[in-house]
N, C-alpha and C. Protein backbone atom coordinates (compact mmCIF):
# COMPACT_ATOMS: atom_id res chain seq x y z
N UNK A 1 126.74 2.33 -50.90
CA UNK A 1 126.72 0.87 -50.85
C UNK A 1 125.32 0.36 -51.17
N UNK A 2 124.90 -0.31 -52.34
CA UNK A 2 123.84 -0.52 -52.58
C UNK A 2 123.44 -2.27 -51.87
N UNK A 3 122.56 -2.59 -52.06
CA UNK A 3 121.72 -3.64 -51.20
C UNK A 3 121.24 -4.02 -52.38
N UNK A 4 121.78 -6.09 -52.15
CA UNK A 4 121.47 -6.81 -53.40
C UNK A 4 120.27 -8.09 -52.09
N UNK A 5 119.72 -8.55 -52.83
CA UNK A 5 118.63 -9.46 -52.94
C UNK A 5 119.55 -10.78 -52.29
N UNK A 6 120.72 -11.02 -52.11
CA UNK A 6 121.25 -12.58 -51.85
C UNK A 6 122.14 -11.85 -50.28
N UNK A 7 121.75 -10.34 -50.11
CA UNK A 7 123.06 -9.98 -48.96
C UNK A 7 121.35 -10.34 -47.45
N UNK A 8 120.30 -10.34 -48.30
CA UNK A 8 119.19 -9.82 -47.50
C UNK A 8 119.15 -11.31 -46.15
N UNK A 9 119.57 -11.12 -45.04
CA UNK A 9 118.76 -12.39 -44.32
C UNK A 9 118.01 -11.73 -43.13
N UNK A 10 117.58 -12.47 -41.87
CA UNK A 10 117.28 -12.40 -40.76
C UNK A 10 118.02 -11.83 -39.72
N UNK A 11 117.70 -10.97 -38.73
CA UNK A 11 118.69 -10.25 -37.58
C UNK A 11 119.07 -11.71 -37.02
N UNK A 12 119.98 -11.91 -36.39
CA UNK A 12 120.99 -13.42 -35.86
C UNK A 12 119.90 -13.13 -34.41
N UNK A 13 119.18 -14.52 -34.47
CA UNK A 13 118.23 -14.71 -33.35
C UNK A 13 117.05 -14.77 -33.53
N UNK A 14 116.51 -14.22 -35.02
CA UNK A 14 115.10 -13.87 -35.27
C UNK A 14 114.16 -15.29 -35.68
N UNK A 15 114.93 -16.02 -35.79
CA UNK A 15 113.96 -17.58 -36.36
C UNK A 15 114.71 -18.57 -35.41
N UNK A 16 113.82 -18.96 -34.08
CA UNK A 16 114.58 -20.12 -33.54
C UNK A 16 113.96 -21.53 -34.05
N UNK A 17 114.71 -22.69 -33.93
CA UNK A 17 114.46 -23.75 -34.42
C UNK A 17 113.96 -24.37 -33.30
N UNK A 18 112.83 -25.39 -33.78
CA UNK A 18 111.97 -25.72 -32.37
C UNK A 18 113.14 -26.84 -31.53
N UNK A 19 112.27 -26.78 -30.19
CA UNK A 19 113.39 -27.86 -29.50
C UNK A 19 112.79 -29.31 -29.91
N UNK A 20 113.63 -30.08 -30.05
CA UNK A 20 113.57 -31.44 -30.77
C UNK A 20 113.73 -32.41 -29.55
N UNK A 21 112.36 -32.84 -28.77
CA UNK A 21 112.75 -33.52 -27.55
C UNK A 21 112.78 -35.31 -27.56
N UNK A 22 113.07 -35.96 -26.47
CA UNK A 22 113.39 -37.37 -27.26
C UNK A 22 114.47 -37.80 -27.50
N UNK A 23 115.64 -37.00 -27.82
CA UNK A 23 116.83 -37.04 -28.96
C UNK A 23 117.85 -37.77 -28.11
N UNK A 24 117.84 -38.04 -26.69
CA UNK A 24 119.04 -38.44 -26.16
C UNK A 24 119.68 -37.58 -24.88
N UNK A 25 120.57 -37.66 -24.05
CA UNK A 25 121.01 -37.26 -22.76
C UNK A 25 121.58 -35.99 -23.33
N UNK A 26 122.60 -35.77 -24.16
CA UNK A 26 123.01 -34.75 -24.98
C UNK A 26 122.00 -33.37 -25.25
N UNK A 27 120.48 -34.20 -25.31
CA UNK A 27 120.31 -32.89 -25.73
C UNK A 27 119.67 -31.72 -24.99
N UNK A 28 119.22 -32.41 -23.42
CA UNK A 28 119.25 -31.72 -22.80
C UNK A 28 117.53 -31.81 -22.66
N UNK A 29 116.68 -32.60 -23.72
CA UNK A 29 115.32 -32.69 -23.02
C UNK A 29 114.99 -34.60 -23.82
N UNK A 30 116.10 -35.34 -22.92
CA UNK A 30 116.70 -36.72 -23.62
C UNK A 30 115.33 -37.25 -22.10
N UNK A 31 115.66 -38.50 -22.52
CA UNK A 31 114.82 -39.47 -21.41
C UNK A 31 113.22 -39.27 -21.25
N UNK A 32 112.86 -39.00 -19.90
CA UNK A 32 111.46 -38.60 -20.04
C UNK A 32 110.75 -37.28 -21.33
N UNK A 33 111.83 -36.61 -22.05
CA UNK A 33 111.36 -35.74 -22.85
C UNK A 33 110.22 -34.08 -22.39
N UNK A 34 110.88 -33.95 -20.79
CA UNK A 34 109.96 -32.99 -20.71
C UNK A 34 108.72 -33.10 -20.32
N UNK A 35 108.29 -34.38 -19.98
CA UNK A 35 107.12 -34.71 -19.66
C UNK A 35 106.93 -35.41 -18.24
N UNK A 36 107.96 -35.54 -17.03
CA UNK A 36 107.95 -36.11 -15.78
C UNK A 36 107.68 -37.51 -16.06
N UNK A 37 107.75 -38.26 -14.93
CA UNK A 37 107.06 -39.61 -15.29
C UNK A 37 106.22 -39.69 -15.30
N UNK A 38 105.78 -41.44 -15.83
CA UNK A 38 104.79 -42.28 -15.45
C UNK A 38 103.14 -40.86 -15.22
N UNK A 39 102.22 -41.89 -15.51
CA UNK A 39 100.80 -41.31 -15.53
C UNK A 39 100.80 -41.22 -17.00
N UNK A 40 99.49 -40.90 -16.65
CA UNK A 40 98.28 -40.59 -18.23
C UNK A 40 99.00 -38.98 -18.89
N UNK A 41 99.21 -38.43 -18.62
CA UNK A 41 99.24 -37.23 -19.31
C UNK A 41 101.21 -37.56 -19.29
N UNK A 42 102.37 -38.33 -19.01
CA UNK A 42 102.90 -38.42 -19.77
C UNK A 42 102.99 -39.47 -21.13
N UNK A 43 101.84 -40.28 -21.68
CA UNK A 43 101.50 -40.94 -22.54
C UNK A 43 101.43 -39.99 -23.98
N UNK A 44 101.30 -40.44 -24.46
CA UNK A 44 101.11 -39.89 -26.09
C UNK A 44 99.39 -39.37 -26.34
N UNK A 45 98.93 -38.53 -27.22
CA UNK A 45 97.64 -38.45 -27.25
C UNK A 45 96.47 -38.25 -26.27
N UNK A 46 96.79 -37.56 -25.41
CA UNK A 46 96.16 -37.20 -23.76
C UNK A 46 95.60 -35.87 -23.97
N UNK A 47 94.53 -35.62 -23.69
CA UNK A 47 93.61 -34.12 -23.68
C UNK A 47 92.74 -34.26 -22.93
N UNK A 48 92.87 -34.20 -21.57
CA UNK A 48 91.88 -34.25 -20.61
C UNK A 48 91.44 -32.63 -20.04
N UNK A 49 90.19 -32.15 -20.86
CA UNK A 49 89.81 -30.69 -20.72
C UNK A 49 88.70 -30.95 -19.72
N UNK A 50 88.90 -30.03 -19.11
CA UNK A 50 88.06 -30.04 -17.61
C UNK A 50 87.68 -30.92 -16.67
N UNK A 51 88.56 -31.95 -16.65
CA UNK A 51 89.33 -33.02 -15.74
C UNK A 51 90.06 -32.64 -14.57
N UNK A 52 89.21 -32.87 -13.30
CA UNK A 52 89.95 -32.17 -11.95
C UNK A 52 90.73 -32.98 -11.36
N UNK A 53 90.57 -34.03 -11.79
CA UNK A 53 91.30 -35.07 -10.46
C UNK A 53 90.64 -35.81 -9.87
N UNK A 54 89.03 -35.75 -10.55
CA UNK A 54 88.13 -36.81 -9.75
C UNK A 54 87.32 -35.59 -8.72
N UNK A 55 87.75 -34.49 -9.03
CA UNK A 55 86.78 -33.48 -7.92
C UNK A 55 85.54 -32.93 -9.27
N UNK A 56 84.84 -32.76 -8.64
CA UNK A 56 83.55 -32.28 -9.58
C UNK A 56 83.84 -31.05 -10.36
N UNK A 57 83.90 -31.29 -11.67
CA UNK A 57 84.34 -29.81 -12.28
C UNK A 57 83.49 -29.14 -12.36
N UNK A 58 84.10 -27.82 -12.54
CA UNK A 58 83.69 -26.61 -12.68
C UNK A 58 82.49 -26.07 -13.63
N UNK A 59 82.30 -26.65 -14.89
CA UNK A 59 81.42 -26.66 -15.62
C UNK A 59 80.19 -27.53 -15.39
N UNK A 60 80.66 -28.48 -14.26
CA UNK A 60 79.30 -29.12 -13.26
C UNK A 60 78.93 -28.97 -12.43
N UNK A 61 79.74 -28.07 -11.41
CA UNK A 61 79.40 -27.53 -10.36
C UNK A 61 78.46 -26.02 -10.25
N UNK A 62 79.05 -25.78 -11.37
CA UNK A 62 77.39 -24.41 -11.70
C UNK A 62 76.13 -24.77 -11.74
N UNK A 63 75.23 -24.23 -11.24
CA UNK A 63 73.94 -24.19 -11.34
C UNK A 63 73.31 -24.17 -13.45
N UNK A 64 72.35 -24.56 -13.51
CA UNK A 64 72.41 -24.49 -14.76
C UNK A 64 70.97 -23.74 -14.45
N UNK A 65 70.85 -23.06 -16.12
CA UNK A 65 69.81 -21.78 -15.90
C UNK A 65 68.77 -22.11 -17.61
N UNK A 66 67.80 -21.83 -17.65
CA UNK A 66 66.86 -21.55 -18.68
C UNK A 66 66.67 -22.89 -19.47
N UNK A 67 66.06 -22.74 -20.70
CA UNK A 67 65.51 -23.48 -21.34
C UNK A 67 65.38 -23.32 -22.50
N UNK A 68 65.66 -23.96 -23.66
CA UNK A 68 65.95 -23.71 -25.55
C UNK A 68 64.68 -24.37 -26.14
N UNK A 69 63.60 -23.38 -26.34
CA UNK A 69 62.60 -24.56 -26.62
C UNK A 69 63.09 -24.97 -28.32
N UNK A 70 62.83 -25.91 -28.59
CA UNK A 70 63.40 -26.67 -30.17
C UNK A 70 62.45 -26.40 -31.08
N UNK A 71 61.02 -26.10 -30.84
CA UNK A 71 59.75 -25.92 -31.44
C UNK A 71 59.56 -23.74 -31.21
N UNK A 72 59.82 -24.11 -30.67
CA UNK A 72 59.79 -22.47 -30.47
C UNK A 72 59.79 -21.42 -31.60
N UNK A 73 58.93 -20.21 -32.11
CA UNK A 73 58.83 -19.65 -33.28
C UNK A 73 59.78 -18.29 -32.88
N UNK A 74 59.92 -18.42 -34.35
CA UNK A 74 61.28 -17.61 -34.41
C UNK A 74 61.47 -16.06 -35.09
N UNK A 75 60.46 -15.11 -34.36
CA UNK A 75 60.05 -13.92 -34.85
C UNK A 75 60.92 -12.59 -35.24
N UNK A 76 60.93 -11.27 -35.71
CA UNK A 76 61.61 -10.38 -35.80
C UNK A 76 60.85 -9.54 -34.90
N UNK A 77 61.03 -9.14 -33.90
CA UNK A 77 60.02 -8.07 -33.16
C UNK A 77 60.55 -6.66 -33.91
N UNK A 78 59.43 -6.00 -34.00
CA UNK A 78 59.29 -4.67 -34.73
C UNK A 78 58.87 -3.78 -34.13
N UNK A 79 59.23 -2.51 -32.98
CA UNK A 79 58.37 -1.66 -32.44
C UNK A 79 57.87 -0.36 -33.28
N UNK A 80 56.56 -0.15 -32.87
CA UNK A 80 55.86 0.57 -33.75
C UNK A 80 56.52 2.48 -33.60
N UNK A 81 57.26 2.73 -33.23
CA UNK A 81 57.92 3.84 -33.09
C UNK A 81 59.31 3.46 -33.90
N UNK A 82 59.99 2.48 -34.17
CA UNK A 82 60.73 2.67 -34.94
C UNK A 82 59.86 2.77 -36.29
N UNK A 83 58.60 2.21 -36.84
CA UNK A 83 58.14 2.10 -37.80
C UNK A 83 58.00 3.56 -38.39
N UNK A 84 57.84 4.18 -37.51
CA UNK A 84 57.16 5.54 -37.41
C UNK A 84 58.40 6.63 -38.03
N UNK A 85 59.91 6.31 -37.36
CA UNK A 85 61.02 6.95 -37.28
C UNK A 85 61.82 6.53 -39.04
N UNK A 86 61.00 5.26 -39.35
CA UNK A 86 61.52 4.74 -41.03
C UNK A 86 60.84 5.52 -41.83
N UNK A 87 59.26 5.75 -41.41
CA UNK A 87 58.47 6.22 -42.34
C UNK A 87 58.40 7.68 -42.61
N UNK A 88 58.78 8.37 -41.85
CA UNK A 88 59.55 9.90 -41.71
C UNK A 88 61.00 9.97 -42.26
N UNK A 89 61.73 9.12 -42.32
CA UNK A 89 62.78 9.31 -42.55
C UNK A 89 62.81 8.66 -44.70
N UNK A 90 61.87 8.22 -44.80
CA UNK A 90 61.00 8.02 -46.12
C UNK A 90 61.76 6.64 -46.53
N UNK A 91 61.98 6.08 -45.78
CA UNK A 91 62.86 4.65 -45.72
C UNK A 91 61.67 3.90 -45.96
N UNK A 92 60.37 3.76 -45.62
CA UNK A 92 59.38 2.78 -45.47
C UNK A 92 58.39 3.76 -46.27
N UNK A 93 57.29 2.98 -47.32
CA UNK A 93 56.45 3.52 -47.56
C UNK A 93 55.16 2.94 -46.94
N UNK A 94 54.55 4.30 -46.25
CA UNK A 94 52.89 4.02 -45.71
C UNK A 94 51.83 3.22 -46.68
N UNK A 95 52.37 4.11 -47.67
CA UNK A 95 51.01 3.93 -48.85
C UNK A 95 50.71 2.28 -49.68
N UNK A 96 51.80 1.81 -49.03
CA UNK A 96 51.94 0.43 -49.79
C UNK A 96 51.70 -0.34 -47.77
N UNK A 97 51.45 -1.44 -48.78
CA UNK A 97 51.95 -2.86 -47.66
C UNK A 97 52.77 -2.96 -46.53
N UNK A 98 52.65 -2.50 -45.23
CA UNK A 98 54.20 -2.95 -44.63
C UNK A 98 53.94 -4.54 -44.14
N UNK A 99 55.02 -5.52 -44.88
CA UNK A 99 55.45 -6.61 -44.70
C UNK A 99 56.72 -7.20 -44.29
N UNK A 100 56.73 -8.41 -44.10
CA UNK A 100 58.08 -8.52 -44.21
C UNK A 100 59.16 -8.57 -44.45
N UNK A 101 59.10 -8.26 -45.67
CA UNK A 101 60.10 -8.24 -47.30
C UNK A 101 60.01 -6.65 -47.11
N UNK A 102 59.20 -5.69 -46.79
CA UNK A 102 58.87 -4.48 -47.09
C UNK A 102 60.31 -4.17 -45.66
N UNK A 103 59.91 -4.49 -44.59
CA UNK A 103 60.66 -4.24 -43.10
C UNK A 103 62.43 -4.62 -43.36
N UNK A 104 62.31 -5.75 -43.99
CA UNK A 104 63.72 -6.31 -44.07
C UNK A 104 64.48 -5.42 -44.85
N UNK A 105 63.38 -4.69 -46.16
CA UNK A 105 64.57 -4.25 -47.16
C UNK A 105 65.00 -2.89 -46.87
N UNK A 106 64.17 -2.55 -45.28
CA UNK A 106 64.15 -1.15 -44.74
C UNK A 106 65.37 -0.85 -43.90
N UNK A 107 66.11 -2.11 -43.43
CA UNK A 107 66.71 -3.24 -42.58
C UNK A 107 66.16 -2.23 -41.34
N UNK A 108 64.55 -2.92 -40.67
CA UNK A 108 63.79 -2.69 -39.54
C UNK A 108 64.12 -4.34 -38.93
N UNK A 109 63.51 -5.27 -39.57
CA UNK A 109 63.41 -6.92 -39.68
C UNK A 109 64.49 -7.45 -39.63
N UNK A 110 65.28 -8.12 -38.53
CA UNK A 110 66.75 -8.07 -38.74
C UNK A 110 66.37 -9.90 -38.65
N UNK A 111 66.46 -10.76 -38.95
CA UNK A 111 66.09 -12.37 -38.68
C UNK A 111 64.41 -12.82 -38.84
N UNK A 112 64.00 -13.50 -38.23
CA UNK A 112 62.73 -13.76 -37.87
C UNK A 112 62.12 -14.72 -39.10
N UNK A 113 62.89 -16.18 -39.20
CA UNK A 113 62.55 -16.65 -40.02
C UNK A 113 61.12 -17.28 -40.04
N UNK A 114 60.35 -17.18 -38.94
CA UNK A 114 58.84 -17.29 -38.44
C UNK A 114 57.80 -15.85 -38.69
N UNK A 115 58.64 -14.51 -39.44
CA UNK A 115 57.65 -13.55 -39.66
C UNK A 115 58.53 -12.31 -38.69
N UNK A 116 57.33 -11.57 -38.63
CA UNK A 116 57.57 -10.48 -37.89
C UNK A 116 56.02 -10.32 -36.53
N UNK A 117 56.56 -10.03 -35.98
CA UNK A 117 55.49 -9.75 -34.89
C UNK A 117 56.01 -8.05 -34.50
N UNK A 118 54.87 -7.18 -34.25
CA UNK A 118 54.45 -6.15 -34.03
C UNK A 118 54.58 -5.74 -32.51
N UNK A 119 55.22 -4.70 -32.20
CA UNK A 119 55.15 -4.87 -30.71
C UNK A 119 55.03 -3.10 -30.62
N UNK A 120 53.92 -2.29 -29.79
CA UNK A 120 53.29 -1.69 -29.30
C UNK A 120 54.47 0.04 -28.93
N UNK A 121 55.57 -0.31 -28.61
CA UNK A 121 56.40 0.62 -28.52
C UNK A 121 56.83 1.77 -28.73
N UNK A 122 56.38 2.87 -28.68
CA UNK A 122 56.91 3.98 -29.54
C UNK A 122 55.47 4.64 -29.78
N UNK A 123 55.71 5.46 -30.80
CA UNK A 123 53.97 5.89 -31.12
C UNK A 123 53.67 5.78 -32.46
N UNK A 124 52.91 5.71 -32.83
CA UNK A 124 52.63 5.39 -35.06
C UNK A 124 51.70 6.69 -35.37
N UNK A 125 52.01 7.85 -36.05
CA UNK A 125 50.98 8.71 -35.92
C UNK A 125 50.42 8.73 -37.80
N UNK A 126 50.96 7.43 -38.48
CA UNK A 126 50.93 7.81 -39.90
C UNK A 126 49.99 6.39 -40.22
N UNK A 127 49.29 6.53 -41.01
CA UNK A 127 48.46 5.67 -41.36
C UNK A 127 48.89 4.59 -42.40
N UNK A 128 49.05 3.43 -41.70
CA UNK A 128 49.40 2.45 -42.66
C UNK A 128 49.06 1.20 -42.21
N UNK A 129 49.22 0.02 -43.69
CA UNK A 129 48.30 -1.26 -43.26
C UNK A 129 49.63 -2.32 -43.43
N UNK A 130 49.55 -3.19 -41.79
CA UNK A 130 50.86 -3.77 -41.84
C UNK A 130 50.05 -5.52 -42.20
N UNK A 131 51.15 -6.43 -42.53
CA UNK A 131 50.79 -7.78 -42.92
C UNK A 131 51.79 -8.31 -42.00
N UNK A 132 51.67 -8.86 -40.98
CA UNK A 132 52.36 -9.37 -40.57
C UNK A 132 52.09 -11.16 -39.45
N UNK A 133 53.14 -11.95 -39.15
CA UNK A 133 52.54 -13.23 -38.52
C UNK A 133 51.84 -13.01 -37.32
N UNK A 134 52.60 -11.78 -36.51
CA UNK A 134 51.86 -11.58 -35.12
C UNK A 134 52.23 -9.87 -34.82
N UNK A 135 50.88 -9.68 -33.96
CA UNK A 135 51.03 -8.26 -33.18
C UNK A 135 50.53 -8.53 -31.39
N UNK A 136 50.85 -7.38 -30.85
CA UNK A 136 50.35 -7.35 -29.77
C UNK A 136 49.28 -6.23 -29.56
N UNK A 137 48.42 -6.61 -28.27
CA UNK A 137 46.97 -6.18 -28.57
C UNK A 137 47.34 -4.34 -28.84
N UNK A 138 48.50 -3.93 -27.69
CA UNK A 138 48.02 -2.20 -27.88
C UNK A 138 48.98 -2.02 -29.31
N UNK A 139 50.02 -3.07 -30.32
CA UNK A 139 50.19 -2.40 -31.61
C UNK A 139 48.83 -2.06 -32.09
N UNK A 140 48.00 -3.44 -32.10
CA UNK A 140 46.78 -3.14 -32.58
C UNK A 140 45.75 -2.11 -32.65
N UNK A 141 45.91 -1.96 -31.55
CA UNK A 141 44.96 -0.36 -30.61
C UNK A 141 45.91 0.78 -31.62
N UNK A 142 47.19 0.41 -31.37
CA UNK A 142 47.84 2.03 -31.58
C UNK A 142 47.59 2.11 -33.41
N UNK A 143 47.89 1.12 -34.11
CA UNK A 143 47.90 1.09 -35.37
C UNK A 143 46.20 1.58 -35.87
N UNK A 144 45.44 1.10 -35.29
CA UNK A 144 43.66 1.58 -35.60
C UNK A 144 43.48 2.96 -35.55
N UNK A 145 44.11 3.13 -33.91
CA UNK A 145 44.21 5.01 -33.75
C UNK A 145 44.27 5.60 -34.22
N UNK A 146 45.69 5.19 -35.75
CA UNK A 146 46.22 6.36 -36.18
C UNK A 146 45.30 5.97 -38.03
N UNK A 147 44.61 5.07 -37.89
CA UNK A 147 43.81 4.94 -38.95
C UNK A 147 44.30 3.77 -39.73
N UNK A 148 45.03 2.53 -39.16
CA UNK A 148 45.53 2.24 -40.26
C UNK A 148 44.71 0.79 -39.35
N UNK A 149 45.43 -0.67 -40.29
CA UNK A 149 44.90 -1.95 -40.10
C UNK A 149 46.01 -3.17 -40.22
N UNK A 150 45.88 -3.85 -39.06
CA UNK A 150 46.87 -4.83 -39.51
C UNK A 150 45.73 -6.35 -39.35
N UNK A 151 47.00 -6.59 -40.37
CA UNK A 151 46.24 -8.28 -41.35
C UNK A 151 47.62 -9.17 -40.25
N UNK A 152 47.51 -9.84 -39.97
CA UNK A 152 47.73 -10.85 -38.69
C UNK A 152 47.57 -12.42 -39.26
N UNK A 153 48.41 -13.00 -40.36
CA UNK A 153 48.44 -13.73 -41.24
C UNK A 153 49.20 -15.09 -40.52
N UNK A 154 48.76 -16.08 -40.91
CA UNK A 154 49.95 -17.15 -39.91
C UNK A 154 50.79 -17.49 -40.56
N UNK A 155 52.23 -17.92 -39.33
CA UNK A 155 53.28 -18.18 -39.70
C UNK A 155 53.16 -19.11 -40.77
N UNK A 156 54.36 -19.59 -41.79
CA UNK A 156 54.38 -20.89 -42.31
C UNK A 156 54.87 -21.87 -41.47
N UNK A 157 54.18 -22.92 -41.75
CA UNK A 157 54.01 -24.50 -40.60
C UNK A 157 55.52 -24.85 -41.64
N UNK A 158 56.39 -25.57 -39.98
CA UNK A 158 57.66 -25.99 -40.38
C UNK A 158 57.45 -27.73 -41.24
N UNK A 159 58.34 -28.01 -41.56
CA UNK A 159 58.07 -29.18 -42.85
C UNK A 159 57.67 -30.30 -41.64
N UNK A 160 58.32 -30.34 -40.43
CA UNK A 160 57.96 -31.45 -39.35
C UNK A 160 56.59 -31.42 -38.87
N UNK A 161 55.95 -30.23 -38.73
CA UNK A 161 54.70 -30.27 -38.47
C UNK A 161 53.78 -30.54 -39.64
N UNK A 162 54.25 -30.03 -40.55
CA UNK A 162 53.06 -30.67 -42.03
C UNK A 162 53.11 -32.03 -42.12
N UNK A 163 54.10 -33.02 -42.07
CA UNK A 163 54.60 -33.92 -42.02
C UNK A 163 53.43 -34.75 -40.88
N UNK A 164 53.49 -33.90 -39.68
CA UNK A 164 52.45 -34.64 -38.75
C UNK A 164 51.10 -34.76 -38.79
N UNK A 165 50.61 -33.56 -39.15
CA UNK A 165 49.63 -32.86 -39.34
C UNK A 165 49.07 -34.06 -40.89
N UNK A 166 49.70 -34.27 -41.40
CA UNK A 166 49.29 -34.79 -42.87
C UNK A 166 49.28 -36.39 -42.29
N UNK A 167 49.85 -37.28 -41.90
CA UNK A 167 49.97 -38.32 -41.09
C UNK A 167 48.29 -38.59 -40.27
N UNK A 168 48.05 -37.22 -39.69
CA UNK A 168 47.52 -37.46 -38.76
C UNK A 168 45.75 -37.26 -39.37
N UNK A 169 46.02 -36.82 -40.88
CA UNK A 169 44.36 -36.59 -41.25
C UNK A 169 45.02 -38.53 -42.45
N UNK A 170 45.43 -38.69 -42.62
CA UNK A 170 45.64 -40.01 -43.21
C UNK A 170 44.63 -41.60 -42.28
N UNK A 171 45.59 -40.95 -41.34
CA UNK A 171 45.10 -41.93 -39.90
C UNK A 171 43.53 -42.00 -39.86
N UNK A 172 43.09 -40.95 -39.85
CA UNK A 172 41.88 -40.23 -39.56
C UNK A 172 40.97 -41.12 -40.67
N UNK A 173 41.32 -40.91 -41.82
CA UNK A 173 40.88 -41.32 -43.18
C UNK A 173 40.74 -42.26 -43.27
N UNK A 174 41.61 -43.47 -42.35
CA UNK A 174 41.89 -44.89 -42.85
C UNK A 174 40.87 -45.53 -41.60
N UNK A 175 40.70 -44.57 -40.28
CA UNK A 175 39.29 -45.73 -39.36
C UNK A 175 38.26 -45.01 -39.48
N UNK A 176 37.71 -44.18 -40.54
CA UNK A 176 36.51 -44.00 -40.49
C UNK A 176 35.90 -44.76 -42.04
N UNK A 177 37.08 -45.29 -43.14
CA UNK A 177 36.40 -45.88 -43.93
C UNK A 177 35.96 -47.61 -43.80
């Protein structure tokens, strides 16, 4: 018995049709429609999310914690033992520059649209010269140790601060002439 394309349907039960409320006493969700009486939430267009009843909700009754600074710089921290574990593994070259373009394409630098900052971690026993926005004092120590030098270059100033900064030598310009 072969199987044609027009015999093909659904097992009997597999697609129910939604319930259609509203419709009348007949249909069994007629009158209020499923929705009880009277009040706000049987109205049309009602979404009251985290609405207790007039008791203090839950998302206000928590303690609230920390602080987002908006100005805040936005670094890749780099510990100097993973540097160490790239440059052995011949992922990173010593003999050149380590930067930030150099770290990222190593994928060491995972974000840090403010640079990379250097952080002390691990051990560096290979000599190399890093360029980076920031270090901390013992990367510094540890990176000299092993013979090498880091250049400690500043971030780029965001367009809001040039913006001020340029304003503010204008100002400057205009009461001393």
């Amino acid at each position: 018995m072969a199987i044609n394309l027009n015999d093909i349907r659904d097992n009997e039960g597999a697609r129910k049709s939604r319930m259609r409320v509203g419709r009348g006493i007949g249909s069994g969700k007629g009158k209020t429609a499923a929705r009880g009486q009277k009040g706000q939430k049987a109205r049309e267009g009602v979404a009251i999310k985290g609405f207790e009843g007039g008791q203090m909700p839950l998302h206000m009754r928590i303690p609230k914690r920390g602080f987002n600074n908006p100005f805040g710089k936005d670094y890749a921290e780099v510990n100097l033992g993973m540097v160490q574990k790239f440059i052995d593994a011949k992922k990173l070259d010593a003999k050149k520059d380590i930067d930030h373009a150099a770290l990222k394409a190593a994928g060491l630098a995972r974000g840090g649209k403010d640079g990379v900052r250097l952080l002390g971690k691990g051990e560096l026993t290979t000599k190399a010269t890093f360029v980076v926005a920031g270090a901390s004092k013992g990367a510094i120590e540890a990176v000299e140790k092993a013979g090498g030098k880091v250049d400690v270059i500043p971030a780029a100033q965001p367009e809001h601060e040039k913006k001020a900064a340029r304003t503010k030598t204008n100002k400057e310009a205009g009461s001393k002439a």
